[in-house]
PDB file of N, CA and C in Angstrom:
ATOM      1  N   UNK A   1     167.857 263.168  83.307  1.00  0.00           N
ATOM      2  CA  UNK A   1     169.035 263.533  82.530  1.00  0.00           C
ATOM      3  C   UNK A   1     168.617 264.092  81.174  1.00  0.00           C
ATOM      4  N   UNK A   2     169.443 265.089  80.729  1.00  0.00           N
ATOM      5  CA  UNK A   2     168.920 265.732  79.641  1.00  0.00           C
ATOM      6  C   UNK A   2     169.653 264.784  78.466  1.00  0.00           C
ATOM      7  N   UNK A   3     168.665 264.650  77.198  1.00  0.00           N
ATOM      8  CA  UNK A   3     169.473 264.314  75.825  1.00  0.00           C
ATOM      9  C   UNK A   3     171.199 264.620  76.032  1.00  0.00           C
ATOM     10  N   UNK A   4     171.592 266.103  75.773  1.00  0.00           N
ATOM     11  CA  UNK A   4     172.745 266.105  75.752  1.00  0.00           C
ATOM     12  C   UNK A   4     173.567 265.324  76.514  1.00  0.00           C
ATOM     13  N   UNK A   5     173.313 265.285  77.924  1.00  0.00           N
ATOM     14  CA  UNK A   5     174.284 264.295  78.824  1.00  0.00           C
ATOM     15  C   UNK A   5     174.141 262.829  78.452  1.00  0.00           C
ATOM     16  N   UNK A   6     173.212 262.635  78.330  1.00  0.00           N
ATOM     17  CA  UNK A   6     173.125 261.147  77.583  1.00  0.00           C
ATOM     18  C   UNK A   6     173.878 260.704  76.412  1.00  0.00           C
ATOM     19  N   UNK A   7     173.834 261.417  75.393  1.00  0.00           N
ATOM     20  CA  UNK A   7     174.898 261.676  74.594  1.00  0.00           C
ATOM     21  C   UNK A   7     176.329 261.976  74.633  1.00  0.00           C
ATOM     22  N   UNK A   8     176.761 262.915  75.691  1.00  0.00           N
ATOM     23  CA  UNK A   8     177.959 262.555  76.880  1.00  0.00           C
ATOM     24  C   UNK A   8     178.489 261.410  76.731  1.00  0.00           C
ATOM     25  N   UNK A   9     177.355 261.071  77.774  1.00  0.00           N
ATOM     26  CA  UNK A   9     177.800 259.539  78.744  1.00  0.00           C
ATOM     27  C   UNK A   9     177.845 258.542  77.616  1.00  0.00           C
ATOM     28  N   UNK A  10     177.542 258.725  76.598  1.00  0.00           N
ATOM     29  CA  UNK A  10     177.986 257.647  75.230  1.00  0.00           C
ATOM     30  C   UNK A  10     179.187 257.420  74.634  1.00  0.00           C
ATOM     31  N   UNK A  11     179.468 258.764  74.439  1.00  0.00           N
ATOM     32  CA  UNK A  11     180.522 259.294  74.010  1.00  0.00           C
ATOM     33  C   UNK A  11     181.798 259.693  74.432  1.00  0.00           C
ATOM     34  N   UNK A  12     181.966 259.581  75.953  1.00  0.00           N
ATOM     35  CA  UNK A  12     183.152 259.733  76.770  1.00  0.00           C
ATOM     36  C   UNK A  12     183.423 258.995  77.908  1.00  0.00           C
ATOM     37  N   UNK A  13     184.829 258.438  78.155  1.00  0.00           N
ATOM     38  CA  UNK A  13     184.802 257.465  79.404  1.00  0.00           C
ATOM     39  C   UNK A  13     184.334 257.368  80.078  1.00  0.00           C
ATOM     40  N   UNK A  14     183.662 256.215  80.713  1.00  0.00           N
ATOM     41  CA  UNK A  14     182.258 256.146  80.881  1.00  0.00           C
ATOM     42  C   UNK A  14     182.481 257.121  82.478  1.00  0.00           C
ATOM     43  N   UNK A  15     183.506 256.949  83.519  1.00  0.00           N
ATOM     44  CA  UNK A  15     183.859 257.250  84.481  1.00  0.00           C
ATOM     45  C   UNK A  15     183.738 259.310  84.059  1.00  0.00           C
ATOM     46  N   UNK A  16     184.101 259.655  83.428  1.00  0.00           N
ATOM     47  CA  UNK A  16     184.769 260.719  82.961  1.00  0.00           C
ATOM     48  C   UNK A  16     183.259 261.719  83.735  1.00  0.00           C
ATOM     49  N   UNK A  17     182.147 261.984  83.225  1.00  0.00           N
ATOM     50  CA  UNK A  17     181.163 263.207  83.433  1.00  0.00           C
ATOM     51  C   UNK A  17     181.446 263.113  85.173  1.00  0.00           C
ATOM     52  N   UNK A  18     181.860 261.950  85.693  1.00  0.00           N
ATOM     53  CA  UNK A  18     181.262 262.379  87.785  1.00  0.00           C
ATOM     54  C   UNK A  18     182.829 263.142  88.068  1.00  0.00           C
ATOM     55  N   UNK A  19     183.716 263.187  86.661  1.00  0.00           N
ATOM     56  CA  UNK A  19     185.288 263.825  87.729  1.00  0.00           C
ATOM     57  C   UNK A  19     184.079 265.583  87.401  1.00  0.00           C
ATOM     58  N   UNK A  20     183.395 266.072  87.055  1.00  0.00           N
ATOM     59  CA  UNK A  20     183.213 267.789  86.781  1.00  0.00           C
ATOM     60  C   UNK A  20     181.479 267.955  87.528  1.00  0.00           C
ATOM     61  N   UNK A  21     181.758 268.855  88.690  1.00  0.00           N
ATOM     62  CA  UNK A  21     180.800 269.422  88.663  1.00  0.00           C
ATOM     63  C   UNK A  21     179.633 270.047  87.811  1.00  0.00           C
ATOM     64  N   UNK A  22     179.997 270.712  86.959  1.00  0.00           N
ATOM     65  CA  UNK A  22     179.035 271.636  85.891  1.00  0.00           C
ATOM     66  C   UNK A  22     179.288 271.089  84.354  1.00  0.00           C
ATOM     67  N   UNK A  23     178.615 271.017  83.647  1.00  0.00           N
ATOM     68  CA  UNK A  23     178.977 270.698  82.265  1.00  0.00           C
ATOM     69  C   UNK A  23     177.803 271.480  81.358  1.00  0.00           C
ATOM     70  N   UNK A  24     178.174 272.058  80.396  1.00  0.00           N
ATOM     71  CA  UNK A  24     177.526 273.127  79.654  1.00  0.00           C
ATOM     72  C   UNK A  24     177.717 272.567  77.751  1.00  0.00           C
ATOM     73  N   UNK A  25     176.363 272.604  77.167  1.00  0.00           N
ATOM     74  CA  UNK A  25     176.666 272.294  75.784  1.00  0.00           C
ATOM     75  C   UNK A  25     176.942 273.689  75.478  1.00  0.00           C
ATOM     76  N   UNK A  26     178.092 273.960  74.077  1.00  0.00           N
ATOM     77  CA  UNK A  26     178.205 275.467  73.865  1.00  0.00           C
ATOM     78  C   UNK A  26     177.514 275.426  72.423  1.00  0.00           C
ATOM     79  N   UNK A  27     177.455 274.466  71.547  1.00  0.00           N
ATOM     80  CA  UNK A  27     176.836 275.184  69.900  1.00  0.00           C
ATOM     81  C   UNK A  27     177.692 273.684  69.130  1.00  0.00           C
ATOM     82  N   UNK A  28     177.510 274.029  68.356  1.00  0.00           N
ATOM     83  CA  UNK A  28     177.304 273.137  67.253  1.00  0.00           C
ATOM     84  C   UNK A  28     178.378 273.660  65.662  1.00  0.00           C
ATOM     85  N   UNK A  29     179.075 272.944  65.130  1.00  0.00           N
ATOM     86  CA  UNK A  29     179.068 273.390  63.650  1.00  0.00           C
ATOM     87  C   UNK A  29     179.354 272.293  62.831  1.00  0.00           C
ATOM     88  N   UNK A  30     179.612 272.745  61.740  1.00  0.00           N
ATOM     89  CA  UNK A  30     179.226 271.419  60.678  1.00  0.00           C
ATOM     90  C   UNK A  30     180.743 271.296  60.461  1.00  0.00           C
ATOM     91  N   UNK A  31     180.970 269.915  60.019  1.00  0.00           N
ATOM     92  CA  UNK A  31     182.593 269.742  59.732  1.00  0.00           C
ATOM     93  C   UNK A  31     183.136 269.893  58.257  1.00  0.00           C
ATOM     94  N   UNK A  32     182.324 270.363  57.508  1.00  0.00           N
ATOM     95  CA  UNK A  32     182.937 271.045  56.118  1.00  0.00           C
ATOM     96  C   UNK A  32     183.901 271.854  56.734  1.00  0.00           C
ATOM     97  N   UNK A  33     184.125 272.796  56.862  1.00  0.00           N
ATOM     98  CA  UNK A  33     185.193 274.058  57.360  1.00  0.00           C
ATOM     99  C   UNK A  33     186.099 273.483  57.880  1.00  0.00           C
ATOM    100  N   UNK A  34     186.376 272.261  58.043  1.00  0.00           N
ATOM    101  CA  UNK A  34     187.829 271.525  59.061  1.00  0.00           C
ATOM    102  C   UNK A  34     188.772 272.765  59.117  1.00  0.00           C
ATOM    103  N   UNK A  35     189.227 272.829  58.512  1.00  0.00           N
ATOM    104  CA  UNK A  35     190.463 273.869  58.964  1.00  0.00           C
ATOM    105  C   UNK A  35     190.379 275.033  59.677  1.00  0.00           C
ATOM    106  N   UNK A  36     189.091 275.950  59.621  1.00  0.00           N
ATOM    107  CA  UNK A  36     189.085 276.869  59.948  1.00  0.00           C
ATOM    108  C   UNK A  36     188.230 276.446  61.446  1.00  0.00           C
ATOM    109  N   UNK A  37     187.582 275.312  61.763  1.00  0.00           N
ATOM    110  CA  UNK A  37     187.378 275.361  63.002  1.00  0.00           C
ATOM    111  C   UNK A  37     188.731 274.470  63.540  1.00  0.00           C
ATOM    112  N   UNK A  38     189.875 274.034  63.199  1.00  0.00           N
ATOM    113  CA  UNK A  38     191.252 273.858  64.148  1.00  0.00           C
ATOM    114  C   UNK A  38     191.554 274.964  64.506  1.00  0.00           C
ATOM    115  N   UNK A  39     191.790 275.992  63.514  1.00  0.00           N
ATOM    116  CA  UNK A  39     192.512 277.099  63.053  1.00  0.00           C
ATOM    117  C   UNK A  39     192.257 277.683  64.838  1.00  0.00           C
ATOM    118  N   UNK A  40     190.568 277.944  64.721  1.00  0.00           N
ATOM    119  CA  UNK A  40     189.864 278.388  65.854  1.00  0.00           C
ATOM    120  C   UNK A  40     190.278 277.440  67.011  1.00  0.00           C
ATOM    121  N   UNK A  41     190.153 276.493  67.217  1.00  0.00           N
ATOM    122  CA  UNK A  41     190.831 275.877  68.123  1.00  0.00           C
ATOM    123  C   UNK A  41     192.239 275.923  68.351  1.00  0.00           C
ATOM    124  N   UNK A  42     192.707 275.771  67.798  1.00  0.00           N
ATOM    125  CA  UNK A  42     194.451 276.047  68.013  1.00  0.00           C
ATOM    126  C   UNK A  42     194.803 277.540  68.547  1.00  0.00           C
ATOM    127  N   UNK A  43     193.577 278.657  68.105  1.00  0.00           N
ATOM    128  CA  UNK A  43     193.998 279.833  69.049  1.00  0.00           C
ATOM    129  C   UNK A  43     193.092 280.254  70.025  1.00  0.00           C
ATOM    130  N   UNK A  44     192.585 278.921  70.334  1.00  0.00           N
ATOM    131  CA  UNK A  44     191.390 279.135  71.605  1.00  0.00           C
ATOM    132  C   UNK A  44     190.420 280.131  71.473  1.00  0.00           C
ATOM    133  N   UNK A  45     189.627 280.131  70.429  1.00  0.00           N
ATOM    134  CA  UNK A  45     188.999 281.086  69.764  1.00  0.00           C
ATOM    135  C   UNK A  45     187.391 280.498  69.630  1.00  0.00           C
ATOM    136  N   UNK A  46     186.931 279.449  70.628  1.00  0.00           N
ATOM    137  CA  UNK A  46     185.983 279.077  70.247  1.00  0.00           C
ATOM    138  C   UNK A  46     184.978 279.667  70.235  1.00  0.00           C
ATOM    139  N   UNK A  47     184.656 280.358  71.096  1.00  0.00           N
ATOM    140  CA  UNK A  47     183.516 281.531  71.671  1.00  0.00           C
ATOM    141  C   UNK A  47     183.123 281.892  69.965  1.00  0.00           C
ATOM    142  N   UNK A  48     184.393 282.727  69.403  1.00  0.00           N
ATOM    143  CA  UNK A  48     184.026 283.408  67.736  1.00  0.00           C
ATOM    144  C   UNK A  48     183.673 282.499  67.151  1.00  0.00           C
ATOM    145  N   UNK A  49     184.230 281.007  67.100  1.00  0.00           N
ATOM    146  CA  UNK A  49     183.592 280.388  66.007  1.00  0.00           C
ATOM    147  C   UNK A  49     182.365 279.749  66.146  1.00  0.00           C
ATOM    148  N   UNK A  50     181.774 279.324  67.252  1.00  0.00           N
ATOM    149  CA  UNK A  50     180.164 278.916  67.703  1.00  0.00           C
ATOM    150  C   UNK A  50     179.679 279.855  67.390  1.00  0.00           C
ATOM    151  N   UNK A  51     179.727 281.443  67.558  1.00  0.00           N
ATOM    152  CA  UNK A  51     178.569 282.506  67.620  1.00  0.00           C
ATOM    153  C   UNK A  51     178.771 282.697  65.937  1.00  0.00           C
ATOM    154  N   UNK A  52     179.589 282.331  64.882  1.00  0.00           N
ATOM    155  CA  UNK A  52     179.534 282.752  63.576  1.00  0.00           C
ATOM    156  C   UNK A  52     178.939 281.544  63.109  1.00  0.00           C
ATOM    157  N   UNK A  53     178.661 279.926  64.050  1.00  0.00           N
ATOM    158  CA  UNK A  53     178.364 279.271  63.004  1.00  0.00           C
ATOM    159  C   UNK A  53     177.035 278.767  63.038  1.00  0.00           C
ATOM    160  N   UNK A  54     176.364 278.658  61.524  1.00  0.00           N
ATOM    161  CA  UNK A  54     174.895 278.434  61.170  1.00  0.00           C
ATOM    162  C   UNK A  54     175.196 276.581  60.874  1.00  0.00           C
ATOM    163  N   UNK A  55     173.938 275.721  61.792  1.00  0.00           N
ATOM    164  CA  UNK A  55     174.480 274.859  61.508  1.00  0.00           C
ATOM    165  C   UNK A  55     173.520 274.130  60.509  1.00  0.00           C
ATOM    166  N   UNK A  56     174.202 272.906  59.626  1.00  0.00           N
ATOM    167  CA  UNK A  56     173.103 272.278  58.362  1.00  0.00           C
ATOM    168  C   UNK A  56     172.692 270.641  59.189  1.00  0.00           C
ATOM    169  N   UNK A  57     171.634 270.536  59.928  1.00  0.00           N
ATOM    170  CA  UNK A  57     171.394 269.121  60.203  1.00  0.00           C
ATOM    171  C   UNK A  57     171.761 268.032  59.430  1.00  0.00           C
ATOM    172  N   UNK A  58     171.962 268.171  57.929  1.00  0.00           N
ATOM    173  CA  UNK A  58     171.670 267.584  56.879  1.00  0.00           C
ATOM    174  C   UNK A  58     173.420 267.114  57.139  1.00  0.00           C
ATOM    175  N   UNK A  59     174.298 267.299  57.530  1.00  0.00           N
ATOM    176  CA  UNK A  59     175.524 267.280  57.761  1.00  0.00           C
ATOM    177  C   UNK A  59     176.193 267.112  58.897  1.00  0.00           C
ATOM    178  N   UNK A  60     177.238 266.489  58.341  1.00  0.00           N
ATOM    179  CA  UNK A  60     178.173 265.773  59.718  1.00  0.00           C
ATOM    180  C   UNK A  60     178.466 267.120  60.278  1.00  0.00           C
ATOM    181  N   UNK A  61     178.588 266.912  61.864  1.00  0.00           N
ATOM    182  CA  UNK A  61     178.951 268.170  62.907  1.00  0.00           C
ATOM    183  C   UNK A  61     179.699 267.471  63.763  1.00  0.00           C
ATOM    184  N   UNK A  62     180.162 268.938  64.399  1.00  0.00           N
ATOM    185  CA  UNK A  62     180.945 268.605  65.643  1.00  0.00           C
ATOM    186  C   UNK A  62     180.092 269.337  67.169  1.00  0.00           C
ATOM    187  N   UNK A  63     180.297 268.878  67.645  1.00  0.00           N
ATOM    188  CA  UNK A  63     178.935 269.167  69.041  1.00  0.00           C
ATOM    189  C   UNK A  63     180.468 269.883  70.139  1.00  0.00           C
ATOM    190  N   UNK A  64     180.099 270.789  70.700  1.00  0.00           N
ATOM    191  CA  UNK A  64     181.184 271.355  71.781  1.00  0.00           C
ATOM    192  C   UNK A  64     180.663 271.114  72.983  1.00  0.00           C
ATOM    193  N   UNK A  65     181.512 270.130  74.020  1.00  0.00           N
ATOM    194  CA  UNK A  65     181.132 270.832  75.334  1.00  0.00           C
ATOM    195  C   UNK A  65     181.812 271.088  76.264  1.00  0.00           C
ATOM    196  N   UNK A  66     181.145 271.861  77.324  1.00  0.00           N
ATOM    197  CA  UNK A  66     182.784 272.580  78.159  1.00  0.00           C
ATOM    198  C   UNK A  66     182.074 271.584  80.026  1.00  0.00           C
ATOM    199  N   UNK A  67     183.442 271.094  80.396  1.00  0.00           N
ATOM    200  CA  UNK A  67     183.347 270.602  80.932  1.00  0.00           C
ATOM    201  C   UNK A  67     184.118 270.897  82.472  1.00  0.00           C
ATOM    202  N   UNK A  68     183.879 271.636  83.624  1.00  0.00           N
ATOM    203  CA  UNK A  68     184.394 272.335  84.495  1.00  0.00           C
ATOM    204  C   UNK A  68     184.181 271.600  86.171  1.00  0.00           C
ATOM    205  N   UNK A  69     185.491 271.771  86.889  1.00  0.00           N
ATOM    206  CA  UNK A  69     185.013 271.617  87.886  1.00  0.00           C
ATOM    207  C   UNK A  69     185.798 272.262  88.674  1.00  0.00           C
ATOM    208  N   UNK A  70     186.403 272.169  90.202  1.00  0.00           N
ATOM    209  CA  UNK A  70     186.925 273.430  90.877  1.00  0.00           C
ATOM    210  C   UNK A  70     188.262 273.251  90.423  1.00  0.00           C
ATOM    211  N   UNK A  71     189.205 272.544  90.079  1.00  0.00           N
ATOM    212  CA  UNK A  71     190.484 272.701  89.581  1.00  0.00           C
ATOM    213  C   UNK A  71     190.347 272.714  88.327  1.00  0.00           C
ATOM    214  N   UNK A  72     189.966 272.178  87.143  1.00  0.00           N
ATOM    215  CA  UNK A  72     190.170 271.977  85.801  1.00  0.00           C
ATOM    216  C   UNK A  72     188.834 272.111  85.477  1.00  0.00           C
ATOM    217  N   UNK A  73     189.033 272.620  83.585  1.00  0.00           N
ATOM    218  CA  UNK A  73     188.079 272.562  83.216  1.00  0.00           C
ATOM    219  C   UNK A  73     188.593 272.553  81.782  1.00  0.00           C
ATOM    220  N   UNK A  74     188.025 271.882  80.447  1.00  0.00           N
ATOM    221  CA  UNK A  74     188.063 271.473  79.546  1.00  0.00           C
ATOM    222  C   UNK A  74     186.879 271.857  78.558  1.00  0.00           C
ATOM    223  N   UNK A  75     186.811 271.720  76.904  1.00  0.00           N
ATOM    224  CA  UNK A  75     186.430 271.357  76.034  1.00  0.00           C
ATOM    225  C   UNK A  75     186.324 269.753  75.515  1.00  0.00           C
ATOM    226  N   UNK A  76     185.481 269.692  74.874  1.00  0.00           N
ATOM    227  CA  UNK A  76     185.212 268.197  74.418  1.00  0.00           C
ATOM    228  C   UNK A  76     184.697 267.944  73.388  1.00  0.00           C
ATOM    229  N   UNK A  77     185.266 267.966  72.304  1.00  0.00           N
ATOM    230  CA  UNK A  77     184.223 267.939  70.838  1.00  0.00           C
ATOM    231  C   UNK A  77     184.017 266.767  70.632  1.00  0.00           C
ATOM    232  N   UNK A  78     182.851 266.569  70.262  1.00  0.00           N
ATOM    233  CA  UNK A  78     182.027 265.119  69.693  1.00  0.00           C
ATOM    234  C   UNK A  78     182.382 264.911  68.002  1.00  0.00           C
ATOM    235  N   UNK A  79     182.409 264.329  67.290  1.00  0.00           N
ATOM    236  CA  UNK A  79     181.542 264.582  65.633  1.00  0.00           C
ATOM    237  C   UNK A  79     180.684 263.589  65.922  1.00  0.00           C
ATOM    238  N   UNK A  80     179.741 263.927  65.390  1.00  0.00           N
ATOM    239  CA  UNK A  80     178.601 263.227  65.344  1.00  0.00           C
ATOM    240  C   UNK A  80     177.632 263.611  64.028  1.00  0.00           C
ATOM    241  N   UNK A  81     178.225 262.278  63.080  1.00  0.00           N
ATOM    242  CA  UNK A  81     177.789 261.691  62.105  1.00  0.00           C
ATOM    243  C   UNK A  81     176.094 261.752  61.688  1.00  0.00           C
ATOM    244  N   UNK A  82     176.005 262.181  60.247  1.00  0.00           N
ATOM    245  CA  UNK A  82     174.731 262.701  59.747  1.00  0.00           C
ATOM    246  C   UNK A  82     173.800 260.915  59.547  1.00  0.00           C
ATOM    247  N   UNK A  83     174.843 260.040  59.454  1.00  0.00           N
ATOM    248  CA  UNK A  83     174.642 258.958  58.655  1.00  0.00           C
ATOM    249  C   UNK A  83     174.148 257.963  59.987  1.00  0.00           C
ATOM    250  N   UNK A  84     172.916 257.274  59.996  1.00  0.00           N
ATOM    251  CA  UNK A  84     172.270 256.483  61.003  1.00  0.00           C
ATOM    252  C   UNK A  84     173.573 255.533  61.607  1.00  0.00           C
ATOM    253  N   UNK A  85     174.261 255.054  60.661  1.00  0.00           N
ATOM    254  CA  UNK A  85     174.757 253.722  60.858  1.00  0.00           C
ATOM    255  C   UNK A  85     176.315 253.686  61.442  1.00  0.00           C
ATOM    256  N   UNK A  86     176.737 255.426  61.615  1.00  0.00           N
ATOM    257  CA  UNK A  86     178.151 255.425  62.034  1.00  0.00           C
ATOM    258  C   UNK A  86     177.983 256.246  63.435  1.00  0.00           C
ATOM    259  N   UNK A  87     179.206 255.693  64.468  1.00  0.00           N
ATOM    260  CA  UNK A  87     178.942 256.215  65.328  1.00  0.00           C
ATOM    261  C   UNK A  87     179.183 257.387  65.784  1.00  0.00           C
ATOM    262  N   UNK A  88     179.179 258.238  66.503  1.00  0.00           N
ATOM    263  CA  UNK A  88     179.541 259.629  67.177  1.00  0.00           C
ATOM    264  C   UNK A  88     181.078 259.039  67.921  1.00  0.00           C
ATOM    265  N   UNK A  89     181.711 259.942  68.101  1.00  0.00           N
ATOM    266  CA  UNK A  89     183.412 259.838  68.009  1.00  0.00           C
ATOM    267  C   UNK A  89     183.707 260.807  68.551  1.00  0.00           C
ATOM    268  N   UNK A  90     184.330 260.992  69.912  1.00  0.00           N
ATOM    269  CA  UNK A  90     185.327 262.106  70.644  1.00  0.00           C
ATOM    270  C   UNK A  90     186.044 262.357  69.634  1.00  0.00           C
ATOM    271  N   UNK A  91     186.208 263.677  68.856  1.00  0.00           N
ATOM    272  CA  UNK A  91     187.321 264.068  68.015  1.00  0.00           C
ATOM    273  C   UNK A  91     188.259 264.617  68.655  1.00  0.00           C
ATOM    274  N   UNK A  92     187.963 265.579  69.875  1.00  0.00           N
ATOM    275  CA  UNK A  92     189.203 266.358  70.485  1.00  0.00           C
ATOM    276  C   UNK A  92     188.831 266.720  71.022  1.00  0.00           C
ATOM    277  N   UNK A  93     189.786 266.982  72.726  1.00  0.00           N
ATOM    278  CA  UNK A  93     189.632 267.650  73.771  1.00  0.00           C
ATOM    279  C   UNK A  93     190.895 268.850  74.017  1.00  0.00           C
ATOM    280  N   UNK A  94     190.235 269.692  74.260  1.00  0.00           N
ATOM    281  CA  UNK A  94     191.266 271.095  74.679  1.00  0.00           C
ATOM    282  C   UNK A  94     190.894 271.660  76.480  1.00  0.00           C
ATOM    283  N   UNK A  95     192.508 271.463  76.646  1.00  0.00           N
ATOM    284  CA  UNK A  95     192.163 271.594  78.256  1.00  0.00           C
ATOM    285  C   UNK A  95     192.560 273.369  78.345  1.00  0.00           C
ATOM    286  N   UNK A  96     191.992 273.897  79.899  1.00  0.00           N
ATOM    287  CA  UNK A  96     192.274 275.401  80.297  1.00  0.00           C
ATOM    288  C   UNK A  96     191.333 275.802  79.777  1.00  0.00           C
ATOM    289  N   UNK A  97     190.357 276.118  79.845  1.00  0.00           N
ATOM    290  CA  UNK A  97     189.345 276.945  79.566  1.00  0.00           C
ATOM    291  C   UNK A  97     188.628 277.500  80.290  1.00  0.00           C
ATOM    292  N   UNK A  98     188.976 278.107  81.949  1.00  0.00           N
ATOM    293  CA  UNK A  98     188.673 278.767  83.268  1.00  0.00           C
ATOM    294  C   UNK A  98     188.501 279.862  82.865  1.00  0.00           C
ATOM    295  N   UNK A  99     188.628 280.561  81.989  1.00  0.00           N
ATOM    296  CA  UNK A  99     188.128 281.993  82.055  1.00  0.00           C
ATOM    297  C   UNK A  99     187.614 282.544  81.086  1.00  0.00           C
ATOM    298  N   UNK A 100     187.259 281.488  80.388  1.00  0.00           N
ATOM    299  CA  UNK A 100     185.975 282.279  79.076  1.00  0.00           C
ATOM    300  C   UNK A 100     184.782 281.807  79.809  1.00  0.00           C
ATOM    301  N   UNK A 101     183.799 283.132  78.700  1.00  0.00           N
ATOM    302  CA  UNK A 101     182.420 283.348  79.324  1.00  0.00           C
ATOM    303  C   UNK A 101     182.018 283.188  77.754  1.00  0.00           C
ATOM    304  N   UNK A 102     181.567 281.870  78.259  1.00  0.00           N
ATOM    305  CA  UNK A 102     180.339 281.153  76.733  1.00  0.00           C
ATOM    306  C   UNK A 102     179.153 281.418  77.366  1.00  0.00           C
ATOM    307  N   UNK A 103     178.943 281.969  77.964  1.00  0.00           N
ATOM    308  CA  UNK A 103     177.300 282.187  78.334  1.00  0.00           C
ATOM    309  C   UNK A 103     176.109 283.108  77.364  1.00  0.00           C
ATOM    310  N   UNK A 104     177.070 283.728  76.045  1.00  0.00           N
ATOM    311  CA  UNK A 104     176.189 284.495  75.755  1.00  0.00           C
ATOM    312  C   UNK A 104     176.174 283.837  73.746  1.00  0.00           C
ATOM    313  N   UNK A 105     176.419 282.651  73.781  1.00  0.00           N
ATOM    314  CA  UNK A 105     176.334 282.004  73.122  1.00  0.00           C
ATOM    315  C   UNK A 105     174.980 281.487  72.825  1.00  0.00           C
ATOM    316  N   UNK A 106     174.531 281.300  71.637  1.00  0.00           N
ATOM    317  CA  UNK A 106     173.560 281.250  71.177  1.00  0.00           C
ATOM    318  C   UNK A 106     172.459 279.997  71.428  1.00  0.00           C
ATOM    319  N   UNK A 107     173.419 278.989  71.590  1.00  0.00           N
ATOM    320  CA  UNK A 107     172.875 277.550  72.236  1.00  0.00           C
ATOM    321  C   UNK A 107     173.942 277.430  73.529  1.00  0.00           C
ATOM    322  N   UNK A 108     173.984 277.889  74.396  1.00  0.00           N
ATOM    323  CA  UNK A 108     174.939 277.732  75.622  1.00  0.00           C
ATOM    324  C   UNK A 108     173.935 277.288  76.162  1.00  0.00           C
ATOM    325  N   UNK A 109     174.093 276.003  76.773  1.00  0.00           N
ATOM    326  CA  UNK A 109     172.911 275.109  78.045  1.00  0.00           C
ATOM    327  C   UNK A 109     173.766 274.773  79.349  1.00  0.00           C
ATOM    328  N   UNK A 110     173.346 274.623  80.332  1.00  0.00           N
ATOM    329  CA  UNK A 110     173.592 274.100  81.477  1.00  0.00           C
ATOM    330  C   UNK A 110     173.128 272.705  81.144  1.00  0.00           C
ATOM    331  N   UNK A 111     173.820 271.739  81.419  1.00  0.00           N
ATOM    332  CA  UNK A 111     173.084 270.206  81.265  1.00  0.00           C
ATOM    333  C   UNK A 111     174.066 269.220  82.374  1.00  0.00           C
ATOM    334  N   UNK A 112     174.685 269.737  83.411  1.00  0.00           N
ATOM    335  CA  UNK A 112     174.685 269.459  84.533  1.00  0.00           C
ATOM    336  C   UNK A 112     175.042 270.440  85.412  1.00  0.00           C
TER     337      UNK A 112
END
């Protein structure tokens, strides 16, 4: 199992990764910008905002992943905390996402 899925399986009902065939990390950004990555989410715009964003390790982020199988397929944002001692936290899931192509995304992985 790769890091990322492990991190998954931490972070989301535990049952939840065996309902999706395929699961793909898409990118990363830092959670200073709150608004403008809802903004992006609220108009299903994620594709633009992963490929514009540079991320600071040094800082709290939000981790994306898209989660697909033959009927449904979803988003899943993590935050995951800069600080040792707090935990990583499902912030939000956005369902319908069957017909974007994150593949040419800069950190797009296959990790199941």
């Amino acid at each position: 199992m790769s890091g990322w899925y492990n991190f998954l399986y931490n972070n989301l009902p535990k049952n939840e990764l065996n309902n999706y065939t395929e699961i793909f990390y898409l990118g990363s950004c830092n959670t200073l910008e709150i608004e403008k990555i809802n903004t992006a989410i609220s108009n299903k715009n994620i594709y633009e905002l992963l490929s514009n964003c540079k991320v600071d390790c040094k800082k709290d982020s939000l981790d994306f992943f898209w989660l697909k199988n033959k009927t449904s397929s979803k988003i899943s944002i993590i935050f995951d905390p800069v600080e040792l001692f707090e935990n990583s936290i499902l912030y939000k899931t956005i369902f319908d996402f069957e017909n974007c192509n994150f593949t040419k995304l800069p950190n797009f992985e296959k990790i199941k």
